[in-house]
Protein backbone atom coordinates (compact mmCIF):
# COMPACT_ATOMS: atom_id res chain seq x y z
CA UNK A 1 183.90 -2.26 90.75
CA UNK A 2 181.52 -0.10 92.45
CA UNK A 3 181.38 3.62 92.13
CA UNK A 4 179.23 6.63 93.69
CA UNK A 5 179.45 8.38 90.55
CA UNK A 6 175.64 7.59 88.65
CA UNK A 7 175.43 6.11 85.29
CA UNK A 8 172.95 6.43 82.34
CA UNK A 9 172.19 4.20 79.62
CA UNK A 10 171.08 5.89 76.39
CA UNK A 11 169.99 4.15 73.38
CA UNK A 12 169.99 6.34 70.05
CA UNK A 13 173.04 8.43 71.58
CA UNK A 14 174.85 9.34 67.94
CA UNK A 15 172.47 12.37 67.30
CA UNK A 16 169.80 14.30 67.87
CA UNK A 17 167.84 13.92 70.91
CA UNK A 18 170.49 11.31 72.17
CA UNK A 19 173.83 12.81 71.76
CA UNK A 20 171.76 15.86 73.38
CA UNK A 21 171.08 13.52 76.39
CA UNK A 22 174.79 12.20 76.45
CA UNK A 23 176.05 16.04 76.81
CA UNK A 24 173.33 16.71 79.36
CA UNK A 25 174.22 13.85 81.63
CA UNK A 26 177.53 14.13 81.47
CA UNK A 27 177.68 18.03 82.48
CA UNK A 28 175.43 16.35 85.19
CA UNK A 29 178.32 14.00 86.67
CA UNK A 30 176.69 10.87 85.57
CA UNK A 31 178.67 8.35 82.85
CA UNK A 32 177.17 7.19 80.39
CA UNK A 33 177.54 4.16 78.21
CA UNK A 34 175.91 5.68 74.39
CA UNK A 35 174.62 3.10 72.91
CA UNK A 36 173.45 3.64 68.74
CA UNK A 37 173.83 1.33 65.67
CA UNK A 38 177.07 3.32 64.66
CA UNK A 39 178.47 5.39 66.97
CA UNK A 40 182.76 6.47 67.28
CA UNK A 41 184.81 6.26 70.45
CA UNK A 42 184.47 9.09 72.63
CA UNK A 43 187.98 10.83 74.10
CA UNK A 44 185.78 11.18 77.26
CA UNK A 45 186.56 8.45 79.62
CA UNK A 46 183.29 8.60 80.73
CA UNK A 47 181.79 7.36 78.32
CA UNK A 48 181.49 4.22 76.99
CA UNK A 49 180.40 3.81 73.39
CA UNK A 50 178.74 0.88 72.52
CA UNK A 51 177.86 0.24 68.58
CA UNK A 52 175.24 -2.30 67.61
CA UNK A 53 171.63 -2.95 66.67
CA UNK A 54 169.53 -2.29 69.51
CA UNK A 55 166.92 -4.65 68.33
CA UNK A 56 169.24 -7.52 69.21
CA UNK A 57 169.79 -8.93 72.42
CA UNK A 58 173.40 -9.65 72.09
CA UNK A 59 174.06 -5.65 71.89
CA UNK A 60 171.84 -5.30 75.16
CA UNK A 61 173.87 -7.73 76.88
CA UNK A 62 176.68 -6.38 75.64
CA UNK A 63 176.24 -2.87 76.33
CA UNK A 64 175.01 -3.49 80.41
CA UNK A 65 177.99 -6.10 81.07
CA UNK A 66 180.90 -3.03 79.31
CA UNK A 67 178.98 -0.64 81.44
CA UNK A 68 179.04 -2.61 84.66
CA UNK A 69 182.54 -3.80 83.97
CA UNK A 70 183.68 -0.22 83.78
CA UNK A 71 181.37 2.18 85.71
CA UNK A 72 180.36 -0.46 88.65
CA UNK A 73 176.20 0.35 88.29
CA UNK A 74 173.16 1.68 86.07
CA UNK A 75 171.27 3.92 87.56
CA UNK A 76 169.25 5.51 84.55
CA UNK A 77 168.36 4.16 81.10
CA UNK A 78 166.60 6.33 78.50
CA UNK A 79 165.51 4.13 75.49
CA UNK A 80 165.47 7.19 73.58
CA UNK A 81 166.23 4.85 70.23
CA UNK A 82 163.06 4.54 67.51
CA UNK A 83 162.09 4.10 64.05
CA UNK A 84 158.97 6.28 62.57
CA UNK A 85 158.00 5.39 59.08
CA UNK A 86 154.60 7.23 57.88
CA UNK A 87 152.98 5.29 55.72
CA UNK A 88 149.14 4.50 54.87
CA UNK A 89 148.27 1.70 56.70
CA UNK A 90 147.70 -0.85 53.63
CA UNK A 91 151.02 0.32 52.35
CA UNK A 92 153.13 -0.70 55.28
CA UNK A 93 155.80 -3.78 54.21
CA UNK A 94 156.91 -7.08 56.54
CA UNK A 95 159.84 -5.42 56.17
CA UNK A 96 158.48 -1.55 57.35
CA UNK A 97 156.82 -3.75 60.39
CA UNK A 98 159.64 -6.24 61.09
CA UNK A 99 161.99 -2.96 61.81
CA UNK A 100 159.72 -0.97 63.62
CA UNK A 101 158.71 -3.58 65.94
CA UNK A 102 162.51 -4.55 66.24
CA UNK A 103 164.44 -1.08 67.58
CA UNK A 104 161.15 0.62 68.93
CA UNK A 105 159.58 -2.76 71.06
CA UNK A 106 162.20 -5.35 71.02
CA UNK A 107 165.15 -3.37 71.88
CA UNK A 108 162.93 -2.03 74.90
CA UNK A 109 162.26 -4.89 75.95
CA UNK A 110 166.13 -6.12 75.96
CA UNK A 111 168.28 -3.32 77.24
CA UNK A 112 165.26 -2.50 80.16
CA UNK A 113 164.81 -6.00 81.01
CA UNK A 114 168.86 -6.10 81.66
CA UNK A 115 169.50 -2.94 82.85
CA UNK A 116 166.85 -3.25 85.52
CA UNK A 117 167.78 -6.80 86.36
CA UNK A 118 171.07 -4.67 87.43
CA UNK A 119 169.21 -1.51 89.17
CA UNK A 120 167.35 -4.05 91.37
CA UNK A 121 170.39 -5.45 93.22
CA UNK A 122 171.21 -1.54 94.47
CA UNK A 123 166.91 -1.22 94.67
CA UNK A 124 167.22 2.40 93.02
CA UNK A 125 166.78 3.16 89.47
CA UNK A 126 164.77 5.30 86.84
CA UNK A 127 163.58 4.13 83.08
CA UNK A 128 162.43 6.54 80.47
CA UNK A 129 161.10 5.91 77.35
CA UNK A 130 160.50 8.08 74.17
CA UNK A 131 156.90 8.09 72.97
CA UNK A 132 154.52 10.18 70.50
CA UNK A 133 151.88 12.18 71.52
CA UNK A 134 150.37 10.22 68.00
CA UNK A 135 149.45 7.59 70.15
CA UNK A 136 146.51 9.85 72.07
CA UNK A 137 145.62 12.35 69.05
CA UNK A 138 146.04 10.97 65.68
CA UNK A 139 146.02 13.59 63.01
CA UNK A 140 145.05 13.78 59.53
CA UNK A 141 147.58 13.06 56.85
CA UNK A 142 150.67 11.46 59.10
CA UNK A 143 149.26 7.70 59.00
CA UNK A 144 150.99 6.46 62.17
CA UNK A 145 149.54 2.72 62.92
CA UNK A 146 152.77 1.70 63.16
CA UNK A 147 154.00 4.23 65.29
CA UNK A 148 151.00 4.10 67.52
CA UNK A 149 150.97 0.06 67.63
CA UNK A 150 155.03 0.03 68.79
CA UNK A 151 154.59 3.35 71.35
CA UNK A 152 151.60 2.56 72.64
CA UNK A 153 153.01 0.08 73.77
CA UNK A 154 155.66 1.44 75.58
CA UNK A 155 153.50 3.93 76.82
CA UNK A 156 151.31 1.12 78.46
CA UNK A 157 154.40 -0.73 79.45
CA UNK A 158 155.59 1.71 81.21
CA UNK A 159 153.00 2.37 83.50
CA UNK A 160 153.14 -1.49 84.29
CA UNK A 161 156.90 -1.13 85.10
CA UNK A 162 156.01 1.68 87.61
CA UNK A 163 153.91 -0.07 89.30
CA UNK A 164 155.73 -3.43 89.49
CA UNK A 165 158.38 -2.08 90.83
CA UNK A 166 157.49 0.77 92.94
CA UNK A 167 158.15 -0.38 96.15
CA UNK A 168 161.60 -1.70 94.89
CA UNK A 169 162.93 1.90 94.27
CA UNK A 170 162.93 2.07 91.00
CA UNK A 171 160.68 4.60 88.54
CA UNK A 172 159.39 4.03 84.83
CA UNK A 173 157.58 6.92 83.02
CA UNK A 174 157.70 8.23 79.62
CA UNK A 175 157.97 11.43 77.28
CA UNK A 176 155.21 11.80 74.35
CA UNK A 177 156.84 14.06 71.70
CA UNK A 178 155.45 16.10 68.99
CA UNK A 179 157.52 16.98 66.13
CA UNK A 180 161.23 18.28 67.48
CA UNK A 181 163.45 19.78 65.14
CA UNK A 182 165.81 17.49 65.01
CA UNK A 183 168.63 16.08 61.80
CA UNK A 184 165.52 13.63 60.32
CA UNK A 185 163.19 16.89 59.49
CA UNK A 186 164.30 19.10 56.95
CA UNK A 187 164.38 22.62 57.36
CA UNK A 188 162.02 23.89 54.71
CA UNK A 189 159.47 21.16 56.43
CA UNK A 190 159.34 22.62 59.53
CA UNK A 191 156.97 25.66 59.15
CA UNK A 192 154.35 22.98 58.28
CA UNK A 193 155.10 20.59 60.91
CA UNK A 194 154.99 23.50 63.00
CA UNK A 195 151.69 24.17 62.02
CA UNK A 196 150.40 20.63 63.17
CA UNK A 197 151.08 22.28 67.01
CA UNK A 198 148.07 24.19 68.84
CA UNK A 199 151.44 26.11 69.94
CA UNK A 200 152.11 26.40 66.14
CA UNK A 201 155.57 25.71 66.16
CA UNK A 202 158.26 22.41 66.47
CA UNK A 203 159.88 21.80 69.71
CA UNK A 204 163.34 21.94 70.20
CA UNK A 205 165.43 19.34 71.45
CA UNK A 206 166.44 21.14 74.55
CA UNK A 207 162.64 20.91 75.34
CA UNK A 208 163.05 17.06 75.37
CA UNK A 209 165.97 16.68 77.27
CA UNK A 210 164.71 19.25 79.97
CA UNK A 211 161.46 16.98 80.32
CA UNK A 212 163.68 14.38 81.10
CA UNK A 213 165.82 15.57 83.03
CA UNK A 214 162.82 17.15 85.44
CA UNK A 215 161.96 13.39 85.43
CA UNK A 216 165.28 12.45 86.65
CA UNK A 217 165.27 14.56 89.54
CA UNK A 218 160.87 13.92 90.44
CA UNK A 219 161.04 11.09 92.88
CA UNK A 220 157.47 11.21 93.67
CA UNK A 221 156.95 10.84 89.76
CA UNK A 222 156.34 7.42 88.59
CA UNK A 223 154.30 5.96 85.61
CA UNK A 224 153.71 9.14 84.05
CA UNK A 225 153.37 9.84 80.49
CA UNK A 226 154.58 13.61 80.31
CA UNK A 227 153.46 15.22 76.95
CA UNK A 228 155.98 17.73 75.35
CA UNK A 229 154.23 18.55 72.32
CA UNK A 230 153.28 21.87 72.00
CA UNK A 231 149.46 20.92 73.18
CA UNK A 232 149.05 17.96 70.20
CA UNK A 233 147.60 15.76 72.88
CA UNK A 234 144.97 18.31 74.21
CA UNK A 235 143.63 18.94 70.99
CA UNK A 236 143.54 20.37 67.29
């Protein structure tokens, strides 16, 4: 089946940022198949729910082939799906860097290598990954090895994907994110999270999925890794 109407993979789609993204694309016209570890059926026919581990292939592959099957094509995939555990660095487990490496670098690498394996054959297709702005300015007090070993990662990952397949009509780029008020930061934390922003206060999760979307629609964008983080990056 093949279908004009666009479709959007989105990994971490039960909450937060990624149910955010779900509502967004859909009031865009675009499906979506919501992919998160446990996630309901949604009464929207447009969307496809798919639960699983992301860190294991066999939910990749399952997710892509029940998206194809029922919207046709993939024309977006936002691996919006992550683990942060802050930890000093000696401190960190196997089991801390087993699961890190697993849903924020393996399950990357599974769902993108599928889903562009699928955007190739129409030669048109975008990638987005969620990053931390940790990666470029480390601060004081939120040990993030971990965090900056898995994202940097992406980050440099990503710019390789642009650039591999730039002339095959497909984009990669990322979003760095400071703190965003989402359901994993308590409320009496955020004033001093907030503080840990030149801005001097958390984003909001709108702020995210408006960088991303802007991405969505910036064809001449490729390979970039856009910072929404209330000027983290720039300095402290």
């Amino acid at each position: 089946m093949a279908t004009k109407q666009k479709v959007a993979v989105i990994t971490g789609a039960s909450q937060g940022i990624g149910a955010a993204l779900v509502k967004a694309y859909r009031e865009r016209g675009y499906s979506v198949v919501a992919i998160a570890r446990t996630i309901t059926r949604s009464s929207d026919a447009d969307v496809l729910a798919v639960a699983g581990d992301i860190a294991d292939r066999k939910t990749a592959e399952r997710a892509i082939s029940e998206g194809m099957a029922k919207f046709g094509r993939i024309d977006t995939l936002i691996n919006n799906a992550g683990i942060f555990i802050a930890k000093p660095f000696t401190r960190y487990t196997e089991a801390d860097y087993t699961a890190m490496l697993g849903v924020n670098l393996a399950g990357f690498f599974h769902i993108t290598q599928l889903a562009i394996a699928e955007m190739e054959k129409r030669a048109s297709g975008h990638v987005v990954q969620i990053s931390t702005s940790l990666v470029d300015h480390a601060i004081a007090g939120v040990p993030s090895v971990l965090a900056s070993l898995t994202k940097g990662g992406l980050n440099g990952a990503t710019k390789s994907l642009a650039i591999e397949y730039a002339k095959r009509g497909i984009r990669a780029n990322a979003v760095a994110l400071g703190i965003i008020k989402t359901p994993m930061n308590p409320v009496e934390t955020h004033a001093a999270l907030g503080a840990l922003h030149p801005i001097g206060h958390m984003g909001e999760i709108s702020d995210v999925v408006d960088a991303i979307l802007y991405l969505e629609t910036a064809s001449f964008v490729t390979g970039e890794i856009l910072h929404v983080d209330g000027g983290r990056s720039a300095g402290h």
